[in-house]
Each structure stands twice: as structure tokens, then as C-alpha cells.
PDB file of N, CA and C in Angstrom:
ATOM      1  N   UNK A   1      51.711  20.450 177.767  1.00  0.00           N
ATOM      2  CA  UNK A   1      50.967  21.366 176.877  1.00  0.00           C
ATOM      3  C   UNK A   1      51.627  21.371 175.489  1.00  0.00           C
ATOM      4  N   UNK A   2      52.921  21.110 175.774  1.00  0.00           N
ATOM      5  CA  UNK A   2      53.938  21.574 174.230  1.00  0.00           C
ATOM      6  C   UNK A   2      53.310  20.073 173.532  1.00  0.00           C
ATOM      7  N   UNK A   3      53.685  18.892 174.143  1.00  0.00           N
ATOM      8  CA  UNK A   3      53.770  17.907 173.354  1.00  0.00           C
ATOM      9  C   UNK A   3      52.168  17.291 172.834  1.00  0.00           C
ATOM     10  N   UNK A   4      50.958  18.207 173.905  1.00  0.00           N
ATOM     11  CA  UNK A   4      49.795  18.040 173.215  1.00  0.00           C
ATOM     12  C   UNK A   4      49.287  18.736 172.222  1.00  0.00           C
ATOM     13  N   UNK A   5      50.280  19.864 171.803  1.00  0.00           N
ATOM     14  CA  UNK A   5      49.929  20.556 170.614  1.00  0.00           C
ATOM     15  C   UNK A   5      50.845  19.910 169.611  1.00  0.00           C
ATOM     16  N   UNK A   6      51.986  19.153 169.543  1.00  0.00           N
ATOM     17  CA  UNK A   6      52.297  18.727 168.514  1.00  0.00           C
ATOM     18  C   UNK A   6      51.738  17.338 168.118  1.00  0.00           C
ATOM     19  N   UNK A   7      51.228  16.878 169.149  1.00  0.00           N
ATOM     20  CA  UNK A   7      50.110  15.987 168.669  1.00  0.00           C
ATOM     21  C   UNK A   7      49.008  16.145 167.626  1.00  0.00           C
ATOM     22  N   UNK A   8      48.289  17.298 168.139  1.00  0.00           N
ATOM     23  CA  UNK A   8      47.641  18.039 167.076  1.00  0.00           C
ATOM     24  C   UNK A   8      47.726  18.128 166.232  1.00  0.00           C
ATOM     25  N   UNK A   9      49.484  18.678 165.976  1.00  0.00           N
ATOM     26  CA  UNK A   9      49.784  19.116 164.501  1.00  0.00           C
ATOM     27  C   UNK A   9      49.982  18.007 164.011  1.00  0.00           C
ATOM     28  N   UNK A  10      50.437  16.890 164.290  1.00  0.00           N
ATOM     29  CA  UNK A  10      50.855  15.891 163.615  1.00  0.00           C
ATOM     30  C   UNK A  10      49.702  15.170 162.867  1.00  0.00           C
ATOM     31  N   UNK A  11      48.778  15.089 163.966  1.00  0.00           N
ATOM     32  CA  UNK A  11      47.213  14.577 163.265  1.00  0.00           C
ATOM     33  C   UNK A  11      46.804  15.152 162.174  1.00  0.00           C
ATOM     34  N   UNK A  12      47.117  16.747 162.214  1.00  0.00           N
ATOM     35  CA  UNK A  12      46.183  17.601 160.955  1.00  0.00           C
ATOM     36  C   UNK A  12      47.167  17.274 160.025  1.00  0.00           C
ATOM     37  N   UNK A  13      48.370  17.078 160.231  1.00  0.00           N
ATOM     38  CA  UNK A  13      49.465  16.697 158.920  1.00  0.00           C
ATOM     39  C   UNK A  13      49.001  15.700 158.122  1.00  0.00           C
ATOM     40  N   UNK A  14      48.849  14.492 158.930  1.00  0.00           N
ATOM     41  CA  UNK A  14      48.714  13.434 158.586  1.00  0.00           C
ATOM     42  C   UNK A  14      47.198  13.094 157.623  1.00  0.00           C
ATOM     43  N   UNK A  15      46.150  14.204 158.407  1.00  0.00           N
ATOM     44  CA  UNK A  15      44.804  14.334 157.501  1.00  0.00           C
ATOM     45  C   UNK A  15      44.995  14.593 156.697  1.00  0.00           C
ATOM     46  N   UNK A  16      45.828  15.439 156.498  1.00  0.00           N
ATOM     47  CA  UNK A  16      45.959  16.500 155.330  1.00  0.00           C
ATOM     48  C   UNK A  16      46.954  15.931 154.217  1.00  0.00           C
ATOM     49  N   UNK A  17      47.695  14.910 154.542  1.00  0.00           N
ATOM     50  CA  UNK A  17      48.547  14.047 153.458  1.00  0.00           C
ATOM     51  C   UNK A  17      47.508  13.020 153.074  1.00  0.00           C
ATOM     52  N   UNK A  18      46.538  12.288 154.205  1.00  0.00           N
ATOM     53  CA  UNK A  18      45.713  10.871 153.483  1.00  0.00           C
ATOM     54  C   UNK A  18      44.601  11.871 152.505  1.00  0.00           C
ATOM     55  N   UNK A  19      44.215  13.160 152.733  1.00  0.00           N
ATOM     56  CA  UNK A  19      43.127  13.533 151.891  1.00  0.00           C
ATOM     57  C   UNK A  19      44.108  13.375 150.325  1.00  0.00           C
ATOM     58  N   UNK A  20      45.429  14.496 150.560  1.00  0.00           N
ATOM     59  CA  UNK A  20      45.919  14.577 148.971  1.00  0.00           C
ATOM     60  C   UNK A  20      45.968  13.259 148.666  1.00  0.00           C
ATOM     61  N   UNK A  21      45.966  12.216 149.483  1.00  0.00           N
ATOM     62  CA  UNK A  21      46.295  10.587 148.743  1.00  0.00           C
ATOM     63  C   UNK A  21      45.495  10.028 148.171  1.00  0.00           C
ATOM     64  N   UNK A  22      43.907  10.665 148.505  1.00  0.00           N
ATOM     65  CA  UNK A  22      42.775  10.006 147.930  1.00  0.00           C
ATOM     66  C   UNK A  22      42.801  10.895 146.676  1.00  0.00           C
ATOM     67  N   UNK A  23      43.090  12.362 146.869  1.00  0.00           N
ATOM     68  CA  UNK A  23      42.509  13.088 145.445  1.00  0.00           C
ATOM     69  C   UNK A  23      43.554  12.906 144.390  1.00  0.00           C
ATOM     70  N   UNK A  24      45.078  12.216 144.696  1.00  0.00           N
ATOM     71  CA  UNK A  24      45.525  11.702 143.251  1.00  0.00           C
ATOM     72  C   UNK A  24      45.374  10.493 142.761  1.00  0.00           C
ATOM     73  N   UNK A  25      44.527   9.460 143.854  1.00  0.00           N
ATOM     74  CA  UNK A  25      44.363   8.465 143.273  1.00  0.00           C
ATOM     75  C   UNK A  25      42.756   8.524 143.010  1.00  0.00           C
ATOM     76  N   UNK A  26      42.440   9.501 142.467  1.00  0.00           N
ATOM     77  CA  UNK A  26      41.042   9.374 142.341  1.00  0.00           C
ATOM     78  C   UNK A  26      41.224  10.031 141.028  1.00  0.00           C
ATOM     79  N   UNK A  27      42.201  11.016 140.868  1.00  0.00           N
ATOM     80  CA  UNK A  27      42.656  11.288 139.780  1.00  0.00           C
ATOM     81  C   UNK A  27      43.182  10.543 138.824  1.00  0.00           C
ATOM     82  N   UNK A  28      43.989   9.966 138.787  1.00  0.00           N
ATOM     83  CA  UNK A  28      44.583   8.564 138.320  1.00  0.00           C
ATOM     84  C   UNK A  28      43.151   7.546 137.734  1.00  0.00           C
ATOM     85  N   UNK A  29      42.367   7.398 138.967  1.00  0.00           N
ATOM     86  CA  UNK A  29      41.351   6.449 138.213  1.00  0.00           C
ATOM     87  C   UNK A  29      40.611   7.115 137.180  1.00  0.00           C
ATOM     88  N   UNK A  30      39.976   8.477 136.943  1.00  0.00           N
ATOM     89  CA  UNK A  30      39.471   9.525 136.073  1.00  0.00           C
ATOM     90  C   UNK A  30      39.943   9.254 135.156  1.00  0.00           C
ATOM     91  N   UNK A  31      41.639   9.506 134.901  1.00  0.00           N
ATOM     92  CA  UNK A  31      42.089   9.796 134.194  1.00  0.00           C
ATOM     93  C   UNK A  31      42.322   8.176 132.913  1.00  0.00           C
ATOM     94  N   UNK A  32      42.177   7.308 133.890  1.00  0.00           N
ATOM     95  CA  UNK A  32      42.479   5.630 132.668  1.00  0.00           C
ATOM     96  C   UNK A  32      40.787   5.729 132.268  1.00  0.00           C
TER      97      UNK A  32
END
């Protein structure tokens, strides 16, 4: 149970770092 909830968390981490990765490189392209 423990190690299927840190599964979880690790997934939403990991969503949640590739989203900020798209919105500064989307920023970056805006910005040239």
C-alpha cells in the first residue's frame, strides 16, 4: 500500500516537472 502511493506521488511529480518544462520552453520560444 505504502510503496503504491509513492508511486503515485512520484508520477504526479514527474507530471508536474514535464508540464513546467513545456511552459519555459514555450516561453523561451515567445520570447526570441
Amino acid at each position: 500500500m505504502k510503496d503504491q502511493l509513492l508511486k503515485e506521488t512520484t508520477i504526479e511529480e514527474y507530471k508536474s516537472d514535464f508540464f513546467t518544462g513545456i511552459v519555459m520552453l514555450m516561453r523561451k520560444l515567445f520570447m526570441i
